[in-house]
Each structure stands twice: as C-alpha cells, then as structure tokens.
PDB file of N, CA and C in Angstrom:
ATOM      1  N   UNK A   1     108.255  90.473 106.947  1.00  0.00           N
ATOM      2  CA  UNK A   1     107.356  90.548 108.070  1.00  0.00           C
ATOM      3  C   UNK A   1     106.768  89.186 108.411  1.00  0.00           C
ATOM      4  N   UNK A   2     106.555  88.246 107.167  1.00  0.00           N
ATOM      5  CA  UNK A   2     105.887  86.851 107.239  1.00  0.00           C
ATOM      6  C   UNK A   2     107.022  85.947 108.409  1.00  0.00           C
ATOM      7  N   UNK A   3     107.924  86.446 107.960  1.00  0.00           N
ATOM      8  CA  UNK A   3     108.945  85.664 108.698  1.00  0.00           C
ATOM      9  C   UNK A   3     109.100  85.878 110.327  1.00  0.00           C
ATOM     10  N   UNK A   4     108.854  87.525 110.247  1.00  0.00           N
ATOM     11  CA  UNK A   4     109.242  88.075 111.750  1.00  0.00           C
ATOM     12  C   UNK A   4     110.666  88.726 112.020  1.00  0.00           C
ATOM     13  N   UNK A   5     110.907  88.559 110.912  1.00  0.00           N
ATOM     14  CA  UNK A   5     112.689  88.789 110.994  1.00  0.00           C
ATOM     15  C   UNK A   5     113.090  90.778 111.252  1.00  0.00           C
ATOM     16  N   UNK A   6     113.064  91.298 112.248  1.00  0.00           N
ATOM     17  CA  UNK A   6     113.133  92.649 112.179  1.00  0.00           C
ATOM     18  C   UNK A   6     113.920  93.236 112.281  1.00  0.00           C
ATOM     19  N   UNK A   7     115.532  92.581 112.079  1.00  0.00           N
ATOM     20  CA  UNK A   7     116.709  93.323 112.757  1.00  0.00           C
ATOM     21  C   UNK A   7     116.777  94.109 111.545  1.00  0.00           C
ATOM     22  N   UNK A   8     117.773  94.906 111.860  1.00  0.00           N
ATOM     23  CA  UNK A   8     118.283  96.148 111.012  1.00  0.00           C
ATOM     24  C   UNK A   8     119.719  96.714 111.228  1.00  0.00           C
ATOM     25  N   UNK A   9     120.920  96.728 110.296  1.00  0.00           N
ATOM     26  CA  UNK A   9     122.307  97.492 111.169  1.00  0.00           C
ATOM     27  C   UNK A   9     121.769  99.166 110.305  1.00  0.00           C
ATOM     28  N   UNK A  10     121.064  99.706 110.021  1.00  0.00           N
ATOM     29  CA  UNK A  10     120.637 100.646 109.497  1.00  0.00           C
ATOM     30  C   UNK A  10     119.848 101.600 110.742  1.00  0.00           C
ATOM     31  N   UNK A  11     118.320 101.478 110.160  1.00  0.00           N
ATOM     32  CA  UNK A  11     117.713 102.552 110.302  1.00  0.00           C
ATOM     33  C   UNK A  11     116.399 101.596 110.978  1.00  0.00           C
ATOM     34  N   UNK A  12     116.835 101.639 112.764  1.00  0.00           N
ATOM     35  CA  UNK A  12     115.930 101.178 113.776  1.00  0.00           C
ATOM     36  C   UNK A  12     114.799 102.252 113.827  1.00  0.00           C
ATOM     37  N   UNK A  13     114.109 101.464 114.900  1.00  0.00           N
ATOM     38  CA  UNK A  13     112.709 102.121 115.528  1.00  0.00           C
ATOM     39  C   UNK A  13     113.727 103.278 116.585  1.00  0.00           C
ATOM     40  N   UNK A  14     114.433 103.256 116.918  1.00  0.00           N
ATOM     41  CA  UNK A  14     115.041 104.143 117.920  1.00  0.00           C
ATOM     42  C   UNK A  14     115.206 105.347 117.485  1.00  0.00           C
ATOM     43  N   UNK A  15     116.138 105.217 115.932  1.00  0.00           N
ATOM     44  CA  UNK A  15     116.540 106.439 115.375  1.00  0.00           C
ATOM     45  C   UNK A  15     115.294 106.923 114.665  1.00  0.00           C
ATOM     46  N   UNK A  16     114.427 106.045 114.517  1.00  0.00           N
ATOM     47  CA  UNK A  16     113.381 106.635 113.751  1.00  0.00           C
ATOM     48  C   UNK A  16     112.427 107.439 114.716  1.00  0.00           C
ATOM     49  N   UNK A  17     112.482 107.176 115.552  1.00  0.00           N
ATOM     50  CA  UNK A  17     111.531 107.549 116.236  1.00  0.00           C
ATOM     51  C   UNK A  17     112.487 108.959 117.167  1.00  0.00           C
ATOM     52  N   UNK A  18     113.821 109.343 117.041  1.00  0.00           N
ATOM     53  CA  UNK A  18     114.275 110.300 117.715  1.00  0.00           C
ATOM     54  C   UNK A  18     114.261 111.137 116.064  1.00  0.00           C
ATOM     55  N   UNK A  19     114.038 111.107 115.246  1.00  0.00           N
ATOM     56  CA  UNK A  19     113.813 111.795 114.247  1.00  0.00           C
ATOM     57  C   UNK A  19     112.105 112.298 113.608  1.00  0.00           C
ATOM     58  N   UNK A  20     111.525 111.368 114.015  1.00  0.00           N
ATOM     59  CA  UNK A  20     110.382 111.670 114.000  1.00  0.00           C
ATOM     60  C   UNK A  20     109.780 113.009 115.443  1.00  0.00           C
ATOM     61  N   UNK A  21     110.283 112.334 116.045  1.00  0.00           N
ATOM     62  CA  UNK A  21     110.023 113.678 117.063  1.00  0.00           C
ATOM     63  C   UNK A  21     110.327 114.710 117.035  1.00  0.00           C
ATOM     64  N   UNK A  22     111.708 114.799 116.236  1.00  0.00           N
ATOM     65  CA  UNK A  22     112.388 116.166 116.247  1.00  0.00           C
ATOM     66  C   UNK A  22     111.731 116.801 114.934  1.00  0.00           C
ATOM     67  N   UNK A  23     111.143 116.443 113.951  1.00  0.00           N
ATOM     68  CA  UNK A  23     109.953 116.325 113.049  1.00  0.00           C
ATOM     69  C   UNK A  23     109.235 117.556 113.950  1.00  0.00           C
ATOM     70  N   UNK A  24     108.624 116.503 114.512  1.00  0.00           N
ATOM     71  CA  UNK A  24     107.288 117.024 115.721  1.00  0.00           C
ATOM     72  C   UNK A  24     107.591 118.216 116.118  1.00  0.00           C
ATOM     73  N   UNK A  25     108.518 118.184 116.643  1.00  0.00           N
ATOM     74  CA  UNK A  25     108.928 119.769 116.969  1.00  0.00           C
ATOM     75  C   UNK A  25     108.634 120.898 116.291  1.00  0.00           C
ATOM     76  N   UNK A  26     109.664 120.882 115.060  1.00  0.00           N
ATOM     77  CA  UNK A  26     109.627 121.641 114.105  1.00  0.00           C
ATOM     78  C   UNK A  26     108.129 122.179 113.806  1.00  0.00           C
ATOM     79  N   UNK A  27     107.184 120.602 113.767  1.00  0.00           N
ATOM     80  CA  UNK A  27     106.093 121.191 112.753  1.00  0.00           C
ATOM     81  C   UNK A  27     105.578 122.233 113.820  1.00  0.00           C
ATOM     82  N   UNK A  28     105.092 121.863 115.330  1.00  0.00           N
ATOM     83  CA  UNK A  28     104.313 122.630 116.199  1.00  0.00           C
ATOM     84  C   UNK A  28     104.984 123.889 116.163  1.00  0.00           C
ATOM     85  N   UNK A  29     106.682 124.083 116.436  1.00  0.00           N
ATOM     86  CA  UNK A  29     106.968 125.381 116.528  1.00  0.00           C
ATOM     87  C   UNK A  29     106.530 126.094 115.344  1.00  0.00           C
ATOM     88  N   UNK A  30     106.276 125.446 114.282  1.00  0.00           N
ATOM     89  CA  UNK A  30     105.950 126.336 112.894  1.00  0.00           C
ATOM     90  C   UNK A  30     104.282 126.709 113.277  1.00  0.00           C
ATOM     91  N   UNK A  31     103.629 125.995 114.116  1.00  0.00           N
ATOM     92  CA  UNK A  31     101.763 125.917 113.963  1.00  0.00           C
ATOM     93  C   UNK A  31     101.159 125.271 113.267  1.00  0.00           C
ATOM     94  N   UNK A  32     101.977 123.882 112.878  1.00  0.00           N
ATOM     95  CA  UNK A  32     101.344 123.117 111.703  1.00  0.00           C
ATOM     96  C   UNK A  32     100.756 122.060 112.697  1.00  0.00           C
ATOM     97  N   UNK A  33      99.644 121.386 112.211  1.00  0.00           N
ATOM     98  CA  UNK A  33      98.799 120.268 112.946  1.00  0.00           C
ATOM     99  C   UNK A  33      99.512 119.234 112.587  1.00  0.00           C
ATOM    100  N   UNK A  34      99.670 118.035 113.849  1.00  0.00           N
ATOM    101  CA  UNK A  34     100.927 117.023 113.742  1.00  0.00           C
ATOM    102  C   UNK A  34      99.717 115.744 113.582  1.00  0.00           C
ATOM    103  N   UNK A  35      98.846 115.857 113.177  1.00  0.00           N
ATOM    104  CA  UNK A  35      97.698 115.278 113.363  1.00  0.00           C
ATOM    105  C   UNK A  35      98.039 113.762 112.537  1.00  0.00           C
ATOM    106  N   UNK A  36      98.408 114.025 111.514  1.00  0.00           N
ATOM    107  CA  UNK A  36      99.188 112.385 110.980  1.00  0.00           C
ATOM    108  C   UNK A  36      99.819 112.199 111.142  1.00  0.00           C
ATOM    109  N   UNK A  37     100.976 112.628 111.761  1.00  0.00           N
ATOM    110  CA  UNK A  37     102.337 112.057 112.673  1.00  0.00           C
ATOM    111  C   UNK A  37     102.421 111.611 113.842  1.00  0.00           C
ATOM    112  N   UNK A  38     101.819 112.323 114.364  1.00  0.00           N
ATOM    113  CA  UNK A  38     101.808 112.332 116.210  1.00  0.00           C
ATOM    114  C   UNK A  38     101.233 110.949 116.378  1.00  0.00           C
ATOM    115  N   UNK A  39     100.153 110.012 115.572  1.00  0.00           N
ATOM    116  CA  UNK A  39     100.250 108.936 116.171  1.00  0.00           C
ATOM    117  C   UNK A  39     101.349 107.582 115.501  1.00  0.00           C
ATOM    118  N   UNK A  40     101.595 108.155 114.518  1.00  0.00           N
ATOM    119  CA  UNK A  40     103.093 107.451 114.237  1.00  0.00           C
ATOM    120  C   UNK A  40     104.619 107.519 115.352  1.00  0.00           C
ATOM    121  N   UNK A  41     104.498 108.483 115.983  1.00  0.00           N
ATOM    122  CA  UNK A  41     105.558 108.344 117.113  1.00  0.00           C
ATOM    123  C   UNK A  41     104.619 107.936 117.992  1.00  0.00           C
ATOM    124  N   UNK A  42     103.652 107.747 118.433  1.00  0.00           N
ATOM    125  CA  UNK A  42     102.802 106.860 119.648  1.00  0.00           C
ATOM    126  C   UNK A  42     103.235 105.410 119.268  1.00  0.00           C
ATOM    127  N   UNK A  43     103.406 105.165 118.171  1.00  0.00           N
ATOM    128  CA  UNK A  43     103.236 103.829 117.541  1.00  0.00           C
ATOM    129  C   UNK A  43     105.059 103.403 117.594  1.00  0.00           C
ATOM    130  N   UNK A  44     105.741 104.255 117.723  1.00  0.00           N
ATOM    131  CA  UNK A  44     107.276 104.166 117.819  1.00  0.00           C
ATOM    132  C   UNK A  44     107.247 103.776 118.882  1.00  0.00           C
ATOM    133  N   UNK A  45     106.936 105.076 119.994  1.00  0.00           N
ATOM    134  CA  UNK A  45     107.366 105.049 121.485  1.00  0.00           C
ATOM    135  C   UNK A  45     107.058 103.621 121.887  1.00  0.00           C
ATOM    136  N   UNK A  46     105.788 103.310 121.297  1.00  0.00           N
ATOM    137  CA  UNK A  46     104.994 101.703 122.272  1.00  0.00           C
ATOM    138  C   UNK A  46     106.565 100.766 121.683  1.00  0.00           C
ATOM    139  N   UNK A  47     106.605 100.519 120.797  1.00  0.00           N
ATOM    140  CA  UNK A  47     107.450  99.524 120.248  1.00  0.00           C
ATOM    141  C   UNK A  47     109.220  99.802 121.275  1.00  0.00           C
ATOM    142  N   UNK A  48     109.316 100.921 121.456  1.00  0.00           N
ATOM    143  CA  UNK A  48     110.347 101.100 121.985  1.00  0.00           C
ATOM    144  C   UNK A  48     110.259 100.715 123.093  1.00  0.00           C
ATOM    145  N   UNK A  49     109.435 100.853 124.161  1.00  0.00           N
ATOM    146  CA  UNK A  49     109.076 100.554 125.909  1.00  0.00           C
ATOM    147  C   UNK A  49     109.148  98.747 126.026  1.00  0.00           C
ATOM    148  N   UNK A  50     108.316  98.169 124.381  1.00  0.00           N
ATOM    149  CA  UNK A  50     108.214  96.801 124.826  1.00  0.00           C
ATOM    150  C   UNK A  50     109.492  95.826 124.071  1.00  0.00           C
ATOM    151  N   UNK A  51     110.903  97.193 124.325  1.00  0.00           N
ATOM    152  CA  UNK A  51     112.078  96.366 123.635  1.00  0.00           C
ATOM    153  C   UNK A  51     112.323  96.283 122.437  1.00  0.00           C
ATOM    154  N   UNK A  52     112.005  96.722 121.772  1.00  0.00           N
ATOM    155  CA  UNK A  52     112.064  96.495 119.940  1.00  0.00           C
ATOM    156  C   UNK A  52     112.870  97.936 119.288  1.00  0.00           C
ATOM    157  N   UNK A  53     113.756  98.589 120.440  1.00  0.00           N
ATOM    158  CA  UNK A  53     114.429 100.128 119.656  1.00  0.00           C
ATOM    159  C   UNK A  53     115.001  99.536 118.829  1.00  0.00           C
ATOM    160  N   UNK A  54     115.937  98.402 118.709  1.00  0.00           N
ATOM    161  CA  UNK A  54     116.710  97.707 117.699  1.00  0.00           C
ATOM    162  C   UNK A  54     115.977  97.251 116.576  1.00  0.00           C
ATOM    163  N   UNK A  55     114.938  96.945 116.424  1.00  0.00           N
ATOM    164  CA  UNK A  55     113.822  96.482 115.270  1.00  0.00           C
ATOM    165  C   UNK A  55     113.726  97.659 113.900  1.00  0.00           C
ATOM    166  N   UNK A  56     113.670  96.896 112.989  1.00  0.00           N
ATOM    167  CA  UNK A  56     113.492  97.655 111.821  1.00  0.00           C
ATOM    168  C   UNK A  56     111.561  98.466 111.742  1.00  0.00           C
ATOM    169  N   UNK A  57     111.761  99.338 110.765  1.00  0.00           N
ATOM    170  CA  UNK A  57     110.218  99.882 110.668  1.00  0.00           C
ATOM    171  C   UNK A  57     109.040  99.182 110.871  1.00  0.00           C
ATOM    172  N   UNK A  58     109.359  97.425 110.006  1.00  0.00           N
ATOM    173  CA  UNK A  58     108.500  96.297 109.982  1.00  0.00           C
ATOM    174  C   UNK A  58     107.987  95.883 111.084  1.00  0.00           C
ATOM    175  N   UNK A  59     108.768  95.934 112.287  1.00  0.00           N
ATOM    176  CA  UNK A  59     108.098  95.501 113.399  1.00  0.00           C
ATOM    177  C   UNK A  59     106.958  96.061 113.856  1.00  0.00           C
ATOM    178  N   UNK A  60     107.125  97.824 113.575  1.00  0.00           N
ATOM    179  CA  UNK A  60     106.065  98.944 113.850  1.00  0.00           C
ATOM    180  C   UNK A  60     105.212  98.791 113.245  1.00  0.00           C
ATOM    181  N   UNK A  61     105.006  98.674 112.008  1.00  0.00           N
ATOM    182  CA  UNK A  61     103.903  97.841 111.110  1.00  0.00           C
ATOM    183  C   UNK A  61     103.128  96.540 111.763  1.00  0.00           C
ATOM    184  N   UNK A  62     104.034  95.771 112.018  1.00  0.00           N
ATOM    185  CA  UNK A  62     103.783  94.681 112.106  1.00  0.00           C
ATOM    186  C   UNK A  62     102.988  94.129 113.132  1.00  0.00           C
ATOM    187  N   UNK A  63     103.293  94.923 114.271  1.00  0.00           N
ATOM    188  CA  UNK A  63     102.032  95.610 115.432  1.00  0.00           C
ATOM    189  C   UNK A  63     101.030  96.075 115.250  1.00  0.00           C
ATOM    190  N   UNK A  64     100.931  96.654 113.962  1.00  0.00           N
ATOM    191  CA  UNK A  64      99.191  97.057 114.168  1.00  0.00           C
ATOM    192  C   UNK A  64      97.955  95.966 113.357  1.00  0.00           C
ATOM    193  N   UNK A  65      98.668  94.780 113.239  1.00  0.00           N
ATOM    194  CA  UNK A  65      97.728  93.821 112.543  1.00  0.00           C
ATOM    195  C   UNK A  65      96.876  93.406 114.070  1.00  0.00           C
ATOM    196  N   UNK A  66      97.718  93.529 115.397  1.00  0.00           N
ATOM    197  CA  UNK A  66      96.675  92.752 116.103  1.00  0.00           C
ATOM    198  C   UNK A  66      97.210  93.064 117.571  1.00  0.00           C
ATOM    199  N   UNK A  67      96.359  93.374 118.951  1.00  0.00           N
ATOM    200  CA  UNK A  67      96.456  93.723 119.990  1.00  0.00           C
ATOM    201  C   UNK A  67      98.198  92.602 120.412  1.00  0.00           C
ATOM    202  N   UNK A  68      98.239  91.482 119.964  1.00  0.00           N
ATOM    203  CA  UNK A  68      99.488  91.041 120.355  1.00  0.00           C
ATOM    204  C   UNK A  68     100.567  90.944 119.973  1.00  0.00           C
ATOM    205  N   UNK A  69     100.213  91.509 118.795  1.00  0.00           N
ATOM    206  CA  UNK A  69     101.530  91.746 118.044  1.00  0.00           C
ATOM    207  C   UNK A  69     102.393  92.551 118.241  1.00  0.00           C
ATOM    208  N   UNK A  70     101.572  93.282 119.334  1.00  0.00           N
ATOM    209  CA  UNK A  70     102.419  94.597 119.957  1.00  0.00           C
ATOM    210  C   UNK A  70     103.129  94.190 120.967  1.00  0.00           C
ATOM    211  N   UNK A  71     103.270  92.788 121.279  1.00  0.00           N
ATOM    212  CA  UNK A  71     104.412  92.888 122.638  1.00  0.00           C
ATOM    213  C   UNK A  71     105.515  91.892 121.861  1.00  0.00           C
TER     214      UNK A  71
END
C-alpha cells in the first residue's frame, strides 16, 4: 500500500465487489441486517466509478485513510 502498487491478475475490486453484492442479496432475502457489509460495497462501488475495478482490495483500504485517496 506504501508503495501504491494495486494491480492484481487475481481477485480485483470488480469481482469483489460483484460477489459481495450477491452476498447482499442472499443476506436480505434471508432477513438478515447487511448493516456491516452494505457499507463495504459502498466502499467498492466508489472505487469502481473512480476507475480502480482492476485494483486489488488495497486500493479500497487505501481510500479510507483520507478524502483524496479516494480518487
């Protein structure tokens, strides 16, 4: 993360975040409160809109140290 280095041939913010949702699903159709997840895919989606679907988890992290780290 010190570095900035976020690529990944694995397991992006894209797939993570189309798995996390489908998560989401599941839990609501069950009636479970998504209450600690739901802002972990807020925190996907942003990273995805400002270009980073290709970025590893670190980048998503790596955004919440500071309002600019998010672009």
């Amino acid at each position: 993360m010190d570095a900035e280095e976020y690529g990944t041939t694995t397991s992006n913010l894209e797939i993570n975040a189309v798995g996390l949702r489908n998560i989401l699903t599941a839990t609501e159709a069950q009636g479970v409160p998504t209450d600690l997840l739901a802002p972990l895919l807020r925190l996907f989606d942003d990273q995805l809109r400002t270009g980073h679907a290709g970025s590893s988890l670190s980048r998503a992290v790596k955004s919440l140290r500071s309002d600019a780290d998010r672009l």
